[in-house]
N, C-alpha and C. Protein backbone atom coordinates (compact mmCIF):
# COMPACT_ATOMS: atom_id res chain seq x y z
N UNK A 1 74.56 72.14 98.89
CA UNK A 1 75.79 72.45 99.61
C UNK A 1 75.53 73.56 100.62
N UNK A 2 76.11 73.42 101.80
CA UNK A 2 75.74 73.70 102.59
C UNK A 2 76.71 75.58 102.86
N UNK A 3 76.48 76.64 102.78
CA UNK A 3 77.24 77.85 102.95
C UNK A 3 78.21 78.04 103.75
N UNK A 4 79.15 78.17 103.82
CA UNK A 4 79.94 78.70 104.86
C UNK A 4 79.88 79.33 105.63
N UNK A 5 79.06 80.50 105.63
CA UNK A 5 78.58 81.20 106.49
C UNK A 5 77.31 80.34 107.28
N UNK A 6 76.85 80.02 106.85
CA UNK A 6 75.93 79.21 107.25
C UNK A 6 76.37 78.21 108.40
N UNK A 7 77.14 77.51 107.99
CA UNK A 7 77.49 76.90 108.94
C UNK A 7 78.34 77.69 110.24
N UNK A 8 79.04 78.61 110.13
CA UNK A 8 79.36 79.40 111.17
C UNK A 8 78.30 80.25 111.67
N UNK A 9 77.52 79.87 111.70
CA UNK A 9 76.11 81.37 112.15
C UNK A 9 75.28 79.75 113.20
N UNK A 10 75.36 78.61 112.49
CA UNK A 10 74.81 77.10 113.19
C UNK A 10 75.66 76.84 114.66
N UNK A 11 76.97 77.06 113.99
CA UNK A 11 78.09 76.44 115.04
C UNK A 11 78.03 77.35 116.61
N UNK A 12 78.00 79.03 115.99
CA UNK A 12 78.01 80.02 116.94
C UNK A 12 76.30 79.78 118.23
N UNK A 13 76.39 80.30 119.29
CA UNK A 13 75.25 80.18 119.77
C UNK A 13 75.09 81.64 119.86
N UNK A 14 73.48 81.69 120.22
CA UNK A 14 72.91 82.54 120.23
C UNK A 14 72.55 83.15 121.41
N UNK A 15 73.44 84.43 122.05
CA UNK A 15 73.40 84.65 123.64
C UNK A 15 72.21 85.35 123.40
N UNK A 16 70.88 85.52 122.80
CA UNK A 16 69.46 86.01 123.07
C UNK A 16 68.52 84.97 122.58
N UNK A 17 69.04 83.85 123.02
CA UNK A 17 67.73 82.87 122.98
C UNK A 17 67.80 81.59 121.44
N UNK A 18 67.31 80.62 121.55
CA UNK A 18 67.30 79.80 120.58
C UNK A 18 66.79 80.30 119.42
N UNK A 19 65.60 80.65 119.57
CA UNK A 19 64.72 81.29 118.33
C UNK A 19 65.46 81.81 117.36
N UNK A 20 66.25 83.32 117.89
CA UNK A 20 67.20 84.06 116.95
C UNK A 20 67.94 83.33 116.24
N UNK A 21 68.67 82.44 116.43
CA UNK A 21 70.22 81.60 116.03
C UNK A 21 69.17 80.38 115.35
N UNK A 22 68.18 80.10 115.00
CA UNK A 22 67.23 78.86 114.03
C UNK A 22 67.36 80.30 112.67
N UNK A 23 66.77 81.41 113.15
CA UNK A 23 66.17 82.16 111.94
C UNK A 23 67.33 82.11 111.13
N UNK A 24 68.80 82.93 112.05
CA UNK A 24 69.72 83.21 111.53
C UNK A 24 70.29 82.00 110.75
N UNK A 25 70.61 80.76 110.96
CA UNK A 25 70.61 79.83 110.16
C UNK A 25 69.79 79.81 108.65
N UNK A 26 68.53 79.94 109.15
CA UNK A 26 67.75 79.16 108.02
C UNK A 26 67.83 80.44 107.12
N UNK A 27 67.82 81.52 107.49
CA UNK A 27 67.42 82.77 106.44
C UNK A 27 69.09 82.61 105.29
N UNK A 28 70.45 82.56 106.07
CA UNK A 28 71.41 81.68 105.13
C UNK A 28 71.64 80.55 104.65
N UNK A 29 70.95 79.96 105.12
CA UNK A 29 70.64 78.46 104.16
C UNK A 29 69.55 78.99 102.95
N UNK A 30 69.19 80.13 102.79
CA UNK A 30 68.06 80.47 101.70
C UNK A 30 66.68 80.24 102.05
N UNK A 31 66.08 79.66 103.03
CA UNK A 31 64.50 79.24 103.39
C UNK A 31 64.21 80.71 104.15
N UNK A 32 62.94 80.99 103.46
CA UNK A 32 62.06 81.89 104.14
C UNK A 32 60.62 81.97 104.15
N UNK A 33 60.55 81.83 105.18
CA UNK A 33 58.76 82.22 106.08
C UNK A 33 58.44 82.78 106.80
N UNK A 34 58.16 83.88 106.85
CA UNK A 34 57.88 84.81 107.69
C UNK A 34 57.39 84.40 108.59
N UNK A 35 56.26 83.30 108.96
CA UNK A 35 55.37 83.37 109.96
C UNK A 35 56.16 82.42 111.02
N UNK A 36 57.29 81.13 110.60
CA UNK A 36 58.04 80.92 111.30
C UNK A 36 59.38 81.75 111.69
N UNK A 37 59.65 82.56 111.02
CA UNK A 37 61.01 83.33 111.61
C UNK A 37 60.11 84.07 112.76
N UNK A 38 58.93 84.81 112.66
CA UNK A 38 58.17 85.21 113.70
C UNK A 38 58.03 84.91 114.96
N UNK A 39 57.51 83.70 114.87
CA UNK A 39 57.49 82.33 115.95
C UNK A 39 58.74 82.21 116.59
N UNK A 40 59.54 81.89 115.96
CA UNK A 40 61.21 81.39 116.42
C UNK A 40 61.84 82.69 117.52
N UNK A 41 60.95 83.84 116.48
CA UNK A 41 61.98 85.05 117.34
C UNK A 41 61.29 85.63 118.74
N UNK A 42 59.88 85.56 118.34
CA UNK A 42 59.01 85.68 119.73
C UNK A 42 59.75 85.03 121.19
N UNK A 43 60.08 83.49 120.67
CA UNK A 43 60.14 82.85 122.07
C UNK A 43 61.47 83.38 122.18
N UNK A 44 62.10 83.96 121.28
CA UNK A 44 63.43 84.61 122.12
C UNK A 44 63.53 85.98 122.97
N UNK A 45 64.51 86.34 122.84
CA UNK A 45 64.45 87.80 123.87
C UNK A 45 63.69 89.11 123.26
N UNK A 46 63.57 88.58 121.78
CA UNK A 46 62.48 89.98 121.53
C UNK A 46 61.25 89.66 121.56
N UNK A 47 60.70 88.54 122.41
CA UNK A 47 59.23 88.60 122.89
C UNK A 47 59.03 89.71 123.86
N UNK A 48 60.21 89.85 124.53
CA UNK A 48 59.92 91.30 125.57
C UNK A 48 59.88 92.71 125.24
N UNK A 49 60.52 92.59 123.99
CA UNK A 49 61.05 94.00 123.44
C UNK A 49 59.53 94.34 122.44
N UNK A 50 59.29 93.61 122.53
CA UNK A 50 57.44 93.25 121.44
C UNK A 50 56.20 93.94 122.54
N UNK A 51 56.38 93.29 123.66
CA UNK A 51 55.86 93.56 125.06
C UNK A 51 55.63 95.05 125.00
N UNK A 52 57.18 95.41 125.29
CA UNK A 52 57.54 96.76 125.48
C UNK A 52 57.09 98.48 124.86
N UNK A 53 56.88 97.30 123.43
CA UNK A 53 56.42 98.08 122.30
C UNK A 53 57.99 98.94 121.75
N UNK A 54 58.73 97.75 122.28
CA UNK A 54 60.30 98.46 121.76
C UNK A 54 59.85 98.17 119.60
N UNK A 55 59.50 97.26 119.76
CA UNK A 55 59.79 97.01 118.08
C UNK A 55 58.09 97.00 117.91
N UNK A 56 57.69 96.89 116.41
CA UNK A 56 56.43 96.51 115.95
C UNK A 56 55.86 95.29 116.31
N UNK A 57 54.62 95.01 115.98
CA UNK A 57 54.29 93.81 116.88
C UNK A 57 54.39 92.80 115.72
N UNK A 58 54.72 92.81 114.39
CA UNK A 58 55.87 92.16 113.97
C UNK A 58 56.97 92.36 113.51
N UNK A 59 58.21 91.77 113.31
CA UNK A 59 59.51 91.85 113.51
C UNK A 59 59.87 92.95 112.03
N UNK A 60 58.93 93.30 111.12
CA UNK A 60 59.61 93.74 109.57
C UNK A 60 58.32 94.11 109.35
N UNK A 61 57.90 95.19 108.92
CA UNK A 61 57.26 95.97 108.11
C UNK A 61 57.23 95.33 106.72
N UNK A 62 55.71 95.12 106.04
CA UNK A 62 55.65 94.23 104.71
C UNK A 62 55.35 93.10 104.95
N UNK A 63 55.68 92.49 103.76
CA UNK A 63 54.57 91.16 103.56
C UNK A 63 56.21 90.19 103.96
N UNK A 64 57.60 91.21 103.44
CA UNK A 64 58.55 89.50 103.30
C UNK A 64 59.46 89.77 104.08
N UNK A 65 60.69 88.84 104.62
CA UNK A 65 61.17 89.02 105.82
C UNK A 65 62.58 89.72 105.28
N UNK A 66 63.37 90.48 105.80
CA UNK A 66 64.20 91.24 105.33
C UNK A 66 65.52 89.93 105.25
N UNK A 67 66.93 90.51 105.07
CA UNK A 67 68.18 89.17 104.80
C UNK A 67 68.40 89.28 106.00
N UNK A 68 69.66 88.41 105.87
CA UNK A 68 70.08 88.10 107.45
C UNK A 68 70.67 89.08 108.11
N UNK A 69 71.24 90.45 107.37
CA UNK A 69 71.92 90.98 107.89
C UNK A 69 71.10 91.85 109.18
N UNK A 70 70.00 92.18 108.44
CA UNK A 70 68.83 92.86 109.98
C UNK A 70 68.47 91.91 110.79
N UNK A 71 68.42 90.88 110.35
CA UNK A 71 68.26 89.97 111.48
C UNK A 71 69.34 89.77 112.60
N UNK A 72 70.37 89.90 111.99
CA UNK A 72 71.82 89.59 113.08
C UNK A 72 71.61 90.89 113.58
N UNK A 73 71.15 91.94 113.28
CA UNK A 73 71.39 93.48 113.68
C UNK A 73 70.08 93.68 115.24
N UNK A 74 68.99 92.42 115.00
CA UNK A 74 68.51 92.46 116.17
C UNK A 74 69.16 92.52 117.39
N UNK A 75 70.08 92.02 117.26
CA UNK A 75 71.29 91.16 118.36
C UNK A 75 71.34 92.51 119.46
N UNK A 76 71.75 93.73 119.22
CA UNK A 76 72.15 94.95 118.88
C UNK A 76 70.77 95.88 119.99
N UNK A 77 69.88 95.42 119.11
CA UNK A 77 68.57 96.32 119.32
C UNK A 77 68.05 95.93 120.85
N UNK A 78 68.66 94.82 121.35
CA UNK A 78 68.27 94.03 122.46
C UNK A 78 68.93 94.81 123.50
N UNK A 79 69.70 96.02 123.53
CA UNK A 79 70.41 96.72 124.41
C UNK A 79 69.86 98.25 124.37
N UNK A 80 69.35 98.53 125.69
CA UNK A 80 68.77 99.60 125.64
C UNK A 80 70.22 100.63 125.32
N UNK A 81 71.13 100.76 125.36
CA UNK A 81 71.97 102.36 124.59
C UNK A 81 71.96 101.89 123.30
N UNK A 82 71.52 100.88 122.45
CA UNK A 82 71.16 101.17 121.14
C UNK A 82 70.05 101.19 120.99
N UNK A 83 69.94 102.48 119.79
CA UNK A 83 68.21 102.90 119.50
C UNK A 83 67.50 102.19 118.44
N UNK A 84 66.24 102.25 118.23
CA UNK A 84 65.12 101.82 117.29
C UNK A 84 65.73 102.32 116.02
N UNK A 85 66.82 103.69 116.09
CA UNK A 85 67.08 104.23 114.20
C UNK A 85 67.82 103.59 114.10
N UNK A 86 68.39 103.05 114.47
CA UNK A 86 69.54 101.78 113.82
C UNK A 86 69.08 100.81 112.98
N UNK A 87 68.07 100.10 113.60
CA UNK A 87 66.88 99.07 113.24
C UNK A 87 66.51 100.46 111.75
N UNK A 88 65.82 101.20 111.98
CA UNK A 88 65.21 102.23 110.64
C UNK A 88 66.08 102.50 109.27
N UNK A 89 67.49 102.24 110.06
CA UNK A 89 68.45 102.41 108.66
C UNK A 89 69.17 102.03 107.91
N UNK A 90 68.84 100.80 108.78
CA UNK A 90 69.56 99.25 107.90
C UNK A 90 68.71 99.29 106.58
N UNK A 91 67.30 99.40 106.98
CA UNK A 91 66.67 98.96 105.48
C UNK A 91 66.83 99.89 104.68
N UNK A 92 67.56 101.04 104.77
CA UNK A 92 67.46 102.18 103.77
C UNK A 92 68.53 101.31 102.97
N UNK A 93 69.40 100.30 103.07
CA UNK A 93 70.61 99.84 102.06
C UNK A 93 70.00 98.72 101.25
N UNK A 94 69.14 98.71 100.09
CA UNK A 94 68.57 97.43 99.35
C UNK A 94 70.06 96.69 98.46
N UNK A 95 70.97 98.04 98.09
CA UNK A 95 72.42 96.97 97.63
C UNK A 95 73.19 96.50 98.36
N UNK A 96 73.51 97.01 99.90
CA UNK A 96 74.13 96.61 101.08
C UNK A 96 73.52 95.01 100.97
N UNK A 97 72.54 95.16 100.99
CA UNK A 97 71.60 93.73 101.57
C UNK A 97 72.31 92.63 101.24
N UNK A 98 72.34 92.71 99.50
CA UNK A 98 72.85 91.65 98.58
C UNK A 98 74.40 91.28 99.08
N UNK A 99 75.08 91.85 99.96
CA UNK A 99 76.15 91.26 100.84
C UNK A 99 76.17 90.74 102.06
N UNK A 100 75.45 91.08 102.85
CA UNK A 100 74.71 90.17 103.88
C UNK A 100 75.33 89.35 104.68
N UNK A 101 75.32 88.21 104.02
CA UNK A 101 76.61 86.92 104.24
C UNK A 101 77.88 87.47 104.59
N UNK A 102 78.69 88.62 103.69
CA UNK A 102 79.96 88.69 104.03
C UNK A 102 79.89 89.43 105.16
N UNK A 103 78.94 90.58 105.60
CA UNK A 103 79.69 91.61 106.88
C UNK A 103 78.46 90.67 107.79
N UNK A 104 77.82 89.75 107.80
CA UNK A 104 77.44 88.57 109.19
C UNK A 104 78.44 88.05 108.53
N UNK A 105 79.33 87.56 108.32
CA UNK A 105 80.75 86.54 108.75
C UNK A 105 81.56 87.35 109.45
N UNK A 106 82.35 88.31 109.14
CA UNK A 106 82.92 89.60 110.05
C UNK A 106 82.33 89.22 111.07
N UNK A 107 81.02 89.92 111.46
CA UNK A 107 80.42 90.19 112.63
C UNK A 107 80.63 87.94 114.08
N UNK A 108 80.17 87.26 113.04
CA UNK A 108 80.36 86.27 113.45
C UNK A 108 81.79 86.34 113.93
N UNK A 109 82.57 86.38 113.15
CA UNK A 109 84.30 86.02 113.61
C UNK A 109 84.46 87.47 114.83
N UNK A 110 84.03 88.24 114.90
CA UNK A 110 84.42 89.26 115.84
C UNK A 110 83.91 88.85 116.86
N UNK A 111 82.64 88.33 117.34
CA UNK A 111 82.23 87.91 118.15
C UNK A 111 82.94 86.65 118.71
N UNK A 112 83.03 85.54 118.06
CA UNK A 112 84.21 84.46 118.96
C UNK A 112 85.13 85.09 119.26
N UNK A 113 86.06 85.88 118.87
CA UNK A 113 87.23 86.58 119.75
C UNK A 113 86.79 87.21 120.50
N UNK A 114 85.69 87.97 120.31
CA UNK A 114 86.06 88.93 121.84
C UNK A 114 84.34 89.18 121.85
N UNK A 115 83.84 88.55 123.35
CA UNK A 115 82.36 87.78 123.57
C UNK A 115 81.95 89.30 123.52
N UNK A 116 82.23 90.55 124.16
CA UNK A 116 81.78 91.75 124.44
C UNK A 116 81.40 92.29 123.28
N UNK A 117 81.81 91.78 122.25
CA UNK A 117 81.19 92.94 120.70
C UNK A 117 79.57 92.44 120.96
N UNK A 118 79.30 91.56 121.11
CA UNK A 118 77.89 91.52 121.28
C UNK A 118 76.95 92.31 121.66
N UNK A 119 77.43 92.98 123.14
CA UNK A 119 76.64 93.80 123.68
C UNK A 119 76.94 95.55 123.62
N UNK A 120 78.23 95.78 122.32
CA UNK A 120 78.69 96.93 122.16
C UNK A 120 78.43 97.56 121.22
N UNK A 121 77.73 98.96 121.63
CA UNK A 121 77.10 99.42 120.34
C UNK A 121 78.04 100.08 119.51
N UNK A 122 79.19 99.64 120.00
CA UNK A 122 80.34 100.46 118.84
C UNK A 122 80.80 99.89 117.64
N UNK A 123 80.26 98.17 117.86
CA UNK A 123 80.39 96.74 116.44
C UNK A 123 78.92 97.80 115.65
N UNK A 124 78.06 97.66 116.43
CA UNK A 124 77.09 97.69 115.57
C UNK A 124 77.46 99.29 114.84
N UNK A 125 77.71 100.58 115.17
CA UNK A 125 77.95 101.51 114.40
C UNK A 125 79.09 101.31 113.25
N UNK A 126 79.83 100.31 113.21
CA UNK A 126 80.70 100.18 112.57
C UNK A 126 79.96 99.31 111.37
N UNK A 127 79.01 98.54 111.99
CA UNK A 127 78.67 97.59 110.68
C UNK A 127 78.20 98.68 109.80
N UNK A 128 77.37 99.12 110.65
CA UNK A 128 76.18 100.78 110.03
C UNK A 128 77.57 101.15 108.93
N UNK A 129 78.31 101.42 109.30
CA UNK A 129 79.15 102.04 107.73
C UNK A 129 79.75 101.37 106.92
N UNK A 130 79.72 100.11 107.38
CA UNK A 130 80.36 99.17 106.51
C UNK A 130 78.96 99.11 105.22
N UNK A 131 77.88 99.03 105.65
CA UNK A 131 76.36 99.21 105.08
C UNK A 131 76.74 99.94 104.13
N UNK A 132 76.90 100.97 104.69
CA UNK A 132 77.27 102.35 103.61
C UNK A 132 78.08 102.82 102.38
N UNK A 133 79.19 101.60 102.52
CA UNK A 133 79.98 101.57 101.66
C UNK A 133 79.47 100.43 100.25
N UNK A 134 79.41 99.84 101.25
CA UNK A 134 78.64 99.22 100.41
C UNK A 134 77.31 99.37 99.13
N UNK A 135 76.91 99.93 99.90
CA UNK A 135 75.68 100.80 99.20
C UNK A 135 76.14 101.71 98.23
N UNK A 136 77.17 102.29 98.61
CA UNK A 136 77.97 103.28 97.60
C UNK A 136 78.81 102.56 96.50
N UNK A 137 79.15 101.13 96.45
CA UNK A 137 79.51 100.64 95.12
C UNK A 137 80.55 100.22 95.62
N UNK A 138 81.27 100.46 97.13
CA UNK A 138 83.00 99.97 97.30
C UNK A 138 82.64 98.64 97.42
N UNK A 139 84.36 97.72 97.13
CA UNK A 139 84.05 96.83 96.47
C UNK A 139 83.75 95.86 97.89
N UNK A 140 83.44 94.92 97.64
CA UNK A 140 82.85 94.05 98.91
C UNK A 140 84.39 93.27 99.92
N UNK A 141 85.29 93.06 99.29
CA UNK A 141 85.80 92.74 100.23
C UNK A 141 87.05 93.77 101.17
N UNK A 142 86.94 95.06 100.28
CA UNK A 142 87.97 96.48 101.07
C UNK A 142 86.78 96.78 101.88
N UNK A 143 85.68 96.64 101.79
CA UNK A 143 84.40 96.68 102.68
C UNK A 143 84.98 95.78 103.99
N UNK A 144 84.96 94.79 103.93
CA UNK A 144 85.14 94.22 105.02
C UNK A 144 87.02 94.17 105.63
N UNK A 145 87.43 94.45 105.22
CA UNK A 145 88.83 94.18 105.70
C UNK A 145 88.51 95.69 106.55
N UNK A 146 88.32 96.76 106.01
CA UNK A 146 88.07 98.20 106.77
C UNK A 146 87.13 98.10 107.81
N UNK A 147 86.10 97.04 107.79
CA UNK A 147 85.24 96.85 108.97
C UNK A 147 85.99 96.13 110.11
N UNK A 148 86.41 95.22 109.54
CA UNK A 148 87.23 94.32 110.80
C UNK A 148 89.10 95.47 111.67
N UNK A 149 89.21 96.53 110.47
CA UNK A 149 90.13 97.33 111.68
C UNK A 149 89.06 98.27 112.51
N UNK A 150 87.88 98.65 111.90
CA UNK A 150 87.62 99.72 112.65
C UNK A 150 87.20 98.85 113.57
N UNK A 151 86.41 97.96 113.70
CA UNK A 151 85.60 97.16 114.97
C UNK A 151 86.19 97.09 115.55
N UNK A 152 87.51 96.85 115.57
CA UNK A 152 88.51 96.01 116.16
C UNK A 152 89.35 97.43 117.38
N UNK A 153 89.08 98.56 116.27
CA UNK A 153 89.70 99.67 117.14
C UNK A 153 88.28 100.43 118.25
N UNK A 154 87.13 99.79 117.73
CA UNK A 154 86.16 100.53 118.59
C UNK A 154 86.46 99.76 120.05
N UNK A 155 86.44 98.72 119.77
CA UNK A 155 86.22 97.76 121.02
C UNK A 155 87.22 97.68 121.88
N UNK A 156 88.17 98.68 121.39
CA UNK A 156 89.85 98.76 122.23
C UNK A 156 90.77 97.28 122.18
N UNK A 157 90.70 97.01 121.18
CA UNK A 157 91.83 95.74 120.78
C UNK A 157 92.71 95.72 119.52
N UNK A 158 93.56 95.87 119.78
CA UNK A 158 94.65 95.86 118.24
C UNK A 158 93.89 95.01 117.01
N UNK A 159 94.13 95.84 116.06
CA UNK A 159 93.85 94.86 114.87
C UNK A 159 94.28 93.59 114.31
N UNK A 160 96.13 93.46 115.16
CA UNK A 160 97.04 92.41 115.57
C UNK A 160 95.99 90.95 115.28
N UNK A 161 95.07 91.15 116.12
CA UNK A 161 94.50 89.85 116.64
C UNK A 161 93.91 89.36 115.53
N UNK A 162 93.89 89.97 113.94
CA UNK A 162 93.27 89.45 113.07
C UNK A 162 94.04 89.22 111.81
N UNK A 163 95.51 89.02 112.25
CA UNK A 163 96.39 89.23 110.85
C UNK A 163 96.07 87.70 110.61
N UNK A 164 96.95 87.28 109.33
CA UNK A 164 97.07 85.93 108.82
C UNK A 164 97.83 85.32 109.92
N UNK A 165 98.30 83.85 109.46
CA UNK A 165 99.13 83.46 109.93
C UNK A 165 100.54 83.24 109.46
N UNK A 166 101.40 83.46 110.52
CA UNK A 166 102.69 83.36 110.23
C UNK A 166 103.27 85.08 110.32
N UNK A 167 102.42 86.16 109.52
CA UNK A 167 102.76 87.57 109.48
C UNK A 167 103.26 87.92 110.93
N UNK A 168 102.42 87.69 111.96
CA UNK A 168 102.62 88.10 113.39
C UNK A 168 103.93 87.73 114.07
N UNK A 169 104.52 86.52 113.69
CA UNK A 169 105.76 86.35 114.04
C UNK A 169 107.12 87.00 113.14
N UNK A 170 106.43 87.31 111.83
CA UNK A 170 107.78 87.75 111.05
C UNK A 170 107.31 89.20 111.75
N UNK A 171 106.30 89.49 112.33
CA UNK A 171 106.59 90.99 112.57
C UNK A 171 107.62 91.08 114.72
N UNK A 172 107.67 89.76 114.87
CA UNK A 172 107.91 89.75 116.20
C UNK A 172 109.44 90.05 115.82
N UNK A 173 109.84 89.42 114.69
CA UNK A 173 111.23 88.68 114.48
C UNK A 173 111.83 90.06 114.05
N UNK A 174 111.29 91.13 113.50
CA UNK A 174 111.88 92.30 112.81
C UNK A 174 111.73 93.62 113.60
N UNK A 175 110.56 93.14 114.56
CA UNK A 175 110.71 94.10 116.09
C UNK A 175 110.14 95.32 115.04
N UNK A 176 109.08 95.25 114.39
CA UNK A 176 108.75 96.87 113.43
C UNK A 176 107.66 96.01 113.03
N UNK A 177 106.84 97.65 113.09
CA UNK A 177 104.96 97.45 112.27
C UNK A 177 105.53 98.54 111.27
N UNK A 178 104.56 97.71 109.79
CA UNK A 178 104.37 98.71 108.81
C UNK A 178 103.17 100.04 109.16
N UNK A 179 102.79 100.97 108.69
CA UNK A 179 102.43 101.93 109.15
C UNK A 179 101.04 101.52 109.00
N UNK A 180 100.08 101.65 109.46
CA UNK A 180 98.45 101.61 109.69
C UNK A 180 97.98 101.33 108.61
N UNK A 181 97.83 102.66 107.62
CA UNK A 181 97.85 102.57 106.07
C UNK A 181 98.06 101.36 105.53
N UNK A 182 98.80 100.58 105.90
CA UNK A 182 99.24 99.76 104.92
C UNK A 182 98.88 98.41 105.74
N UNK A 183 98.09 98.32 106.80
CA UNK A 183 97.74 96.93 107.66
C UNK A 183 96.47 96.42 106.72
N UNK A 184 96.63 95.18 105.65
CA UNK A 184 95.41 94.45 105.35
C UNK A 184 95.66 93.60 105.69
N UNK A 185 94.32 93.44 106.00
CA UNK A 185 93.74 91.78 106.61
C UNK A 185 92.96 90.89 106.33
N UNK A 186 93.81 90.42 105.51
CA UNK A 186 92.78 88.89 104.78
C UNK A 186 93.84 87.71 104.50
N UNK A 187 93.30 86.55 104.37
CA UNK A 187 94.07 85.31 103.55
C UNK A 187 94.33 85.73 101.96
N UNK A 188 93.22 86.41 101.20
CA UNK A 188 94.10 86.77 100.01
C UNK A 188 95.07 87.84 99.88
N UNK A 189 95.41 88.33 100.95
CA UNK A 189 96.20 89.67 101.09
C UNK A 189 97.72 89.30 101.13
N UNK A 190 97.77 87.98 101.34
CA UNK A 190 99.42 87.58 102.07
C UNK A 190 100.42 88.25 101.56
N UNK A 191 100.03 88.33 99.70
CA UNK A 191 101.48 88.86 98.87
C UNK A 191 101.44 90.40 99.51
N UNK A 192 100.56 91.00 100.07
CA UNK A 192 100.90 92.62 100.25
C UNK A 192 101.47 92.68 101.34
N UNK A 193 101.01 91.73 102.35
CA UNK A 193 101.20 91.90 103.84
C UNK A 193 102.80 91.64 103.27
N UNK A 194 103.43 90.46 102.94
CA UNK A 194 104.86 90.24 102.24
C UNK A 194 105.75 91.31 102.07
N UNK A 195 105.05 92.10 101.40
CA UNK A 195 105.79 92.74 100.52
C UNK A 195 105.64 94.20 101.27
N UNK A 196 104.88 94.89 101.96
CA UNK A 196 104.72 95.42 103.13
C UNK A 196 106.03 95.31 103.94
N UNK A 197 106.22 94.01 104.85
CA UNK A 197 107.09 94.13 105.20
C UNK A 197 108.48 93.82 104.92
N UNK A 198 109.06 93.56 103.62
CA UNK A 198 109.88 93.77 103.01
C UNK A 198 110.19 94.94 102.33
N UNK A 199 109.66 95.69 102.41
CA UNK A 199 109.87 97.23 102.27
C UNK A 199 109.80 97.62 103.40
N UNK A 200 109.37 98.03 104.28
CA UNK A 200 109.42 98.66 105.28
C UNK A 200 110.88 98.06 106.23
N UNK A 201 111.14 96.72 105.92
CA UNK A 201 112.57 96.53 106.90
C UNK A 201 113.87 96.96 106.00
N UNK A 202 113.24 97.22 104.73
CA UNK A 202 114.19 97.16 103.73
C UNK A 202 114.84 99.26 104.31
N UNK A 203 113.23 99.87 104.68
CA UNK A 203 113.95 101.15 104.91
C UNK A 203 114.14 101.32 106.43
N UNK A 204 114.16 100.38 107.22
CA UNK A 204 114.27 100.70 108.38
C UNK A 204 115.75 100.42 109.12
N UNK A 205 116.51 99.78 107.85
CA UNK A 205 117.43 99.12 107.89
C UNK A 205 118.54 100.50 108.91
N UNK A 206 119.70 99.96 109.43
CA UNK A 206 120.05 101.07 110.34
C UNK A 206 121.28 101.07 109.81
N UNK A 207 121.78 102.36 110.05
CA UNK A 207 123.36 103.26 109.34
C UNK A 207 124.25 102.14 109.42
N UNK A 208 124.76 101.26 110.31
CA UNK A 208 125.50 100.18 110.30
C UNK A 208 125.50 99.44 109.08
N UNK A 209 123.87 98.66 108.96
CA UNK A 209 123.85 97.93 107.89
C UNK A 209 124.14 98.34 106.60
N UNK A 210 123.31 99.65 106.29
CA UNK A 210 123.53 100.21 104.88
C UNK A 210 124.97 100.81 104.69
N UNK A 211 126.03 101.21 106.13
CA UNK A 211 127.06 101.62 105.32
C UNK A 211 128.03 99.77 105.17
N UNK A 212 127.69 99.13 106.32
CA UNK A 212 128.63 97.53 105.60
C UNK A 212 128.08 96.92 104.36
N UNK A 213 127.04 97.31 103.66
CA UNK A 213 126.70 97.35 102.80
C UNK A 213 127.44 97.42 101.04
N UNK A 214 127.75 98.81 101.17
CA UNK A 214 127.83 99.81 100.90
C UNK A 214 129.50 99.08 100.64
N UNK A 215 130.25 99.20 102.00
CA UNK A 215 132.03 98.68 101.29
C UNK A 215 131.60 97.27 101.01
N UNK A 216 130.58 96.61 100.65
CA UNK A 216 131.22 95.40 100.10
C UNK A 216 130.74 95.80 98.61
């Protein structure tokens, strides 16, 4: 069976070359070989950065190839205002790693909305702490719901653009946002987002309503 992520990492293209977007596939489908992820990534845009002596003259230090998540983090490294320690401090997270899949799906879905996270080193500092939390034991998916507001606020776009569906119109219809604090964003979140804003219209309610209220 084929991953979900997987298949969104296939579907997406790869704006630095074919090579990258084969590895990124195959390393979430579970296949690994170093000497072809090598190959694949050469003929892409970090054959120049190899040139350059931007990276090592192979892609990972060691005998085995790191998860996908440094691999998607090449993406990143391909822009000279992001540096080589970025690349140095991904691998300091060996429990980050084991999530991988979930903050490359984030990163995947941020990228179809808005093409510019690609080349902004403000996605990639954000993943960097999403790493971090991770690493520290928080749980994997308040990990990512907190990655997708901050990205979302680096890149100068409301977090709006990532609610469920249906929430965005009951929030059109009540003309009121619940307070920041309280914005989650996921499909299993619906009952909070709910209930969020049924409290919050419940106190926003205005002197009219609560005193006709009130005489009946």
């Amino acid at each position: 069976m084929v991953p979900r992520h997987g298949l969104i990492s296939f579907a997406l293209p790869s704006p630095w070359g074919w090579g990258h977007g084969l590895v990124l596939r195959r390393r979430l489908l579970g296949e690994e070989d170093l000497r072809l992820d090598v190959l694949f990534l050469r003929r892409g845009i970090l054959e120049g950065m190899v040139r350059r002596g931007a990276l090592p003259t192979t892609p990972w230090p060691g005998a085995l190839a790191p998860p996908a998540i440094t691999l998607f983090h090449f993406q990143w490294l391909s822009q000279e205002r992001v540096r080589i320690r970025y690349w140095e401090e991904i691998r300091l997270f060996p429990r980050a790693r084991e999530q991988a899949p979930l903050v490359l799906e984030i990163c995947h879905a941020l990228t179809a909305l808005l093409p510019r996270a690609w080349w902004d080193p403000a996605l990639f500092r954000c993943a960097l702490r999403a790493l971090r939390r991770l690493e520290a034991g928080d749980p994997p998916q308040e990990v990512a719901l907190f990655f997708r507001l901050e990205a979302l606020e680096a890149l100068g776009h409301s977090p709006l653009l990532l609610l469920p569906q249906g929430v965005m119109e009951k929030i059109r219809q009540s003309q009121e946002l619940a307070p920041p604090e309280k914005i989650i964003l996921s499909e299993v979140t619906g009952k909070i987002w709910r209930e969020t804003l049924e409290t919050h219209s419940k106190e926003r309610r205005s002197p009219w309503e609560s005193s006709q209220k009130g005489d009946q």
